[in-house]
C-alpha atoms as a PDB file:
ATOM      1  CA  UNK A   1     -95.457 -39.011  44.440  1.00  0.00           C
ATOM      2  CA  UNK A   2     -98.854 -38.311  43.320  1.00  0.00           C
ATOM      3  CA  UNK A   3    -101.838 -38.444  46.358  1.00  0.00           C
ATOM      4  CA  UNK A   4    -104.038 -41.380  46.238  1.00  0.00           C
ATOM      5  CA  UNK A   5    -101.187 -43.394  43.369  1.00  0.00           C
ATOM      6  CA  UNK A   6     -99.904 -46.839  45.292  1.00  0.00           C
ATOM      7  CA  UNK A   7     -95.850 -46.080  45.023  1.00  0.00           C
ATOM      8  CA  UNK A   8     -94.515 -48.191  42.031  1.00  0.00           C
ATOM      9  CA  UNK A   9     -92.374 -51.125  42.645  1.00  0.00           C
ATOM     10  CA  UNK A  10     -88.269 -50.348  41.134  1.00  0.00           C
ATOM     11  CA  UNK A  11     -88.125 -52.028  37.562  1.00  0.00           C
ATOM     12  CA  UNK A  12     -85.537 -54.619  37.450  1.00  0.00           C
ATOM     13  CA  UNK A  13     -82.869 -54.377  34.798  1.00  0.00           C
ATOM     14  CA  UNK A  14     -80.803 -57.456  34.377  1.00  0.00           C
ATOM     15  CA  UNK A  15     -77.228 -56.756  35.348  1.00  0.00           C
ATOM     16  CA  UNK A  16     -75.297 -59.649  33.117  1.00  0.00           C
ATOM     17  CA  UNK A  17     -73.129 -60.225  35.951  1.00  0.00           C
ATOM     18  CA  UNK A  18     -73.085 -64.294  35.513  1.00  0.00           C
ATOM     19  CA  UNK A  19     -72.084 -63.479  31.614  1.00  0.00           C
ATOM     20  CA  UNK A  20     -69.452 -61.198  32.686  1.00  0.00           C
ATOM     21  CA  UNK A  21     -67.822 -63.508  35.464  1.00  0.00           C
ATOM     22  CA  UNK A  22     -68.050 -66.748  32.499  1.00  0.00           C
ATOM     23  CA  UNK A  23     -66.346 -64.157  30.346  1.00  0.00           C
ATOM     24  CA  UNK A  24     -63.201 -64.020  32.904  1.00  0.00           C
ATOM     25  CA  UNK A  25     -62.373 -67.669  32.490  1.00  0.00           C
ATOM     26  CA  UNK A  26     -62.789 -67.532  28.753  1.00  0.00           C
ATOM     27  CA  UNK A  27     -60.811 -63.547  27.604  1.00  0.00           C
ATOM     28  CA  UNK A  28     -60.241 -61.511  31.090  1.00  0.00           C
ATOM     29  CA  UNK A  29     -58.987 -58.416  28.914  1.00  0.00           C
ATOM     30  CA  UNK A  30     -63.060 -57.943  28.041  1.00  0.00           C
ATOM     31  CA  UNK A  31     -64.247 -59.330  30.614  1.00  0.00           C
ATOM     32  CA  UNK A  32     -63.186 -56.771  33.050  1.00  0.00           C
ATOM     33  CA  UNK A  33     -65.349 -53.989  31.000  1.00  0.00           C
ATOM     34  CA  UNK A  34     -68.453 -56.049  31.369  1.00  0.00           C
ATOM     35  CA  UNK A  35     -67.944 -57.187  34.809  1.00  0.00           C
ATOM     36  CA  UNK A  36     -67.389 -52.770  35.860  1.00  0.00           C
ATOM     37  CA  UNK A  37     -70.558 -52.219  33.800  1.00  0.00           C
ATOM     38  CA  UNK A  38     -72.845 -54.906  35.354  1.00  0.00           C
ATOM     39  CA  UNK A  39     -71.523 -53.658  38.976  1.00  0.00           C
ATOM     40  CA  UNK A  40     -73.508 -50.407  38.088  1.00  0.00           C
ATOM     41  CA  UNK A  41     -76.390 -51.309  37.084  1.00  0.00           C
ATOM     42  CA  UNK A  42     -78.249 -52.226  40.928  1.00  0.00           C
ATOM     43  CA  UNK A  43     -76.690 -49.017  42.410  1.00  0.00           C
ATOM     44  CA  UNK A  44     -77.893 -46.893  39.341  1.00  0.00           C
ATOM     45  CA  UNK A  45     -81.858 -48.439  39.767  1.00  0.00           C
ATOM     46  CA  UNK A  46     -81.583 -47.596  43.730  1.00  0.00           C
ATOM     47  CA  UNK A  47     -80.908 -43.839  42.534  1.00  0.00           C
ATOM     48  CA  UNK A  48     -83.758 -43.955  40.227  1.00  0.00           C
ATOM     49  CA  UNK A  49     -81.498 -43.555  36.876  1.00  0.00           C
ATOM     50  CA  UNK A  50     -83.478 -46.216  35.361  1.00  0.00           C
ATOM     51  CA  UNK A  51     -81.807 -45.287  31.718  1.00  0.00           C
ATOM     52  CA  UNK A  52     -78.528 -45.337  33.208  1.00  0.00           C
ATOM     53  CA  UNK A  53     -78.943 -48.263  34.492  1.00  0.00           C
ATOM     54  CA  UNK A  54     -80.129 -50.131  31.275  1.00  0.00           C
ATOM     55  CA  UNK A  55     -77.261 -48.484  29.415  1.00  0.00           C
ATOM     56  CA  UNK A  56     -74.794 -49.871  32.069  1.00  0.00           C
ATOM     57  CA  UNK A  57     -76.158 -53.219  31.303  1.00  0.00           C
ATOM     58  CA  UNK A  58     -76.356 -53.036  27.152  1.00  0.00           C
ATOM     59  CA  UNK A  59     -72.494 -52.211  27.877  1.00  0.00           C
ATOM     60  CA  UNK A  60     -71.975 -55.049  30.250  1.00  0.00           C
ATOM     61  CA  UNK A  61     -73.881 -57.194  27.952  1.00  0.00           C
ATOM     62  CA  UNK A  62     -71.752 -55.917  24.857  1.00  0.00           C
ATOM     63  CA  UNK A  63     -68.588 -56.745  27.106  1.00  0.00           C
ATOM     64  CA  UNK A  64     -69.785 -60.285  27.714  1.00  0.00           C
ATOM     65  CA  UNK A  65     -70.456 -61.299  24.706  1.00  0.00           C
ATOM     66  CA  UNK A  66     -67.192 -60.194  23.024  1.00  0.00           C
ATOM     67  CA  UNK A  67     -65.135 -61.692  25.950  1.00  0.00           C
ATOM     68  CA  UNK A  68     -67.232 -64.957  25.304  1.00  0.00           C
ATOM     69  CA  UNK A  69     -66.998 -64.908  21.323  1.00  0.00           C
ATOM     70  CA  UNK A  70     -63.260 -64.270  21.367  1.00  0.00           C
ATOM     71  CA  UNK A  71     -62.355 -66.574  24.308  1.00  0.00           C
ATOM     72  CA  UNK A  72     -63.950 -69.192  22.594  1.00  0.00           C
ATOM     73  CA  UNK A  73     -62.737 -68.552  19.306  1.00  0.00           C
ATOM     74  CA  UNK A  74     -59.180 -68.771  20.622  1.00  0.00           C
ATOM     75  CA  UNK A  75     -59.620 -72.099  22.543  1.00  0.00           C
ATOM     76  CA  UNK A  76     -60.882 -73.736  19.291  1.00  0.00           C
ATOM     77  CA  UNK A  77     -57.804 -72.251  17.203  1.00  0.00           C
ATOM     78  CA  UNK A  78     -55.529 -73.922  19.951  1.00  0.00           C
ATOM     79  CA  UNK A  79     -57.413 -76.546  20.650  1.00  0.00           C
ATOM     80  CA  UNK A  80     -57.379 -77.152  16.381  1.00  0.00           C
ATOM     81  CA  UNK A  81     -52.864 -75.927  16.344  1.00  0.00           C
ATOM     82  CA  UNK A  82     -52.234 -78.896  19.296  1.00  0.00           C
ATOM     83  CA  UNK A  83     -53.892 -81.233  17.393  1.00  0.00           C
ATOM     84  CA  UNK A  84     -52.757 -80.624  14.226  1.00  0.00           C
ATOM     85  CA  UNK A  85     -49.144 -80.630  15.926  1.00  0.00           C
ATOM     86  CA  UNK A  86     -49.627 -83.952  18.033  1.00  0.00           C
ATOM     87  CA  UNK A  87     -50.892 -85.431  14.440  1.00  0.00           C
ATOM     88  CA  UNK A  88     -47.808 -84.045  12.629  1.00  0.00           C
ATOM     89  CA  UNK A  89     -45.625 -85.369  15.413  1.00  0.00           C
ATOM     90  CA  UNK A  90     -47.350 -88.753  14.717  1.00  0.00           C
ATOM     91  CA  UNK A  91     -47.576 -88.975  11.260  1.00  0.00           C
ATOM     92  CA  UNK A  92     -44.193 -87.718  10.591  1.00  0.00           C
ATOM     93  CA  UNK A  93     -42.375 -90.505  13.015  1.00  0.00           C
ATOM     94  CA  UNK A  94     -39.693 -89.269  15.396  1.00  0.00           C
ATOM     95  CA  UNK A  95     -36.435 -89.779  13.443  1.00  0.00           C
ATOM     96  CA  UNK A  96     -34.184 -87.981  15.841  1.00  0.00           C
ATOM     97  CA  UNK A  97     -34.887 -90.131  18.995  1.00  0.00           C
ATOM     98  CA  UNK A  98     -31.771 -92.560  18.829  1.00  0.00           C
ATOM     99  CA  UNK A  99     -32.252 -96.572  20.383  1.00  0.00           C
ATOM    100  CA  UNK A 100     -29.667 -98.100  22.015  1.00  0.00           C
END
C-alpha cells in the first residue's frame, strides 16, 4: 500500500460455475474439470493471484463448453437413432406379432 492511494477494490473474475453445473446434466465426464476449476477461482482472487485466478476460469470455461458441445451433440444423435428406429419399426409393420 502506497500512503495517501484509497486501497483498490478486488477485481472480479467470473468463475463459470452456472456453465459448469449445466454441463453435469448434459456430459458429467467434463463437467467435473470445469466445475474443480471454477471452485478456484474466488479463493485464488482472496489471495491476490489475480492471474491465477483468470487462468482457473479460462480452464473452467474451456471445461464447460466442451461438456456442453458434446452433451448436446450426443442427445441430438440419440434423440435422431430413436426416431429413426420408432420410424423403421413403423414403416416396416410388425410381422412377427401373431393375432389370435
Amino acid at each position: 500500500m502506497h500512503p495517501g492511494y484509497p486501497p483498490q477494490p478486488p477485481q472480479q473474475v467470473d468463475n463459470n460455475m452456472t456453465m459448469s453445473i449445466v454441463g453435469i446434466f448434459l456430459f458429467w465426464p467434463l463437467a467435473i474439470p470445469a466445475i474443480i476449476n471454477a471452485s478456484k477461482v474466488n479463493p485464488l482472487l482472496q489471495q491476490g493471484d489475480y492471474a491465477g485466478a483468470q487462468a482457473a476460469a479460462a480452464e473452467s470455461k474451456k471445461w464447460s463448453k466442451w461438456a456442453l458441445i458434446v452433451g448436446l451433440v450426443w442427445y441430438g444423435i440419440v434423440l435422431v437413432c430413436c426416431l429413426a428406429g420408432g420410424l423403421a419399426g413403423l414403416a416396416g409393420g410388425d410381422s412377427s406379432a401373431s393375432t389370435y
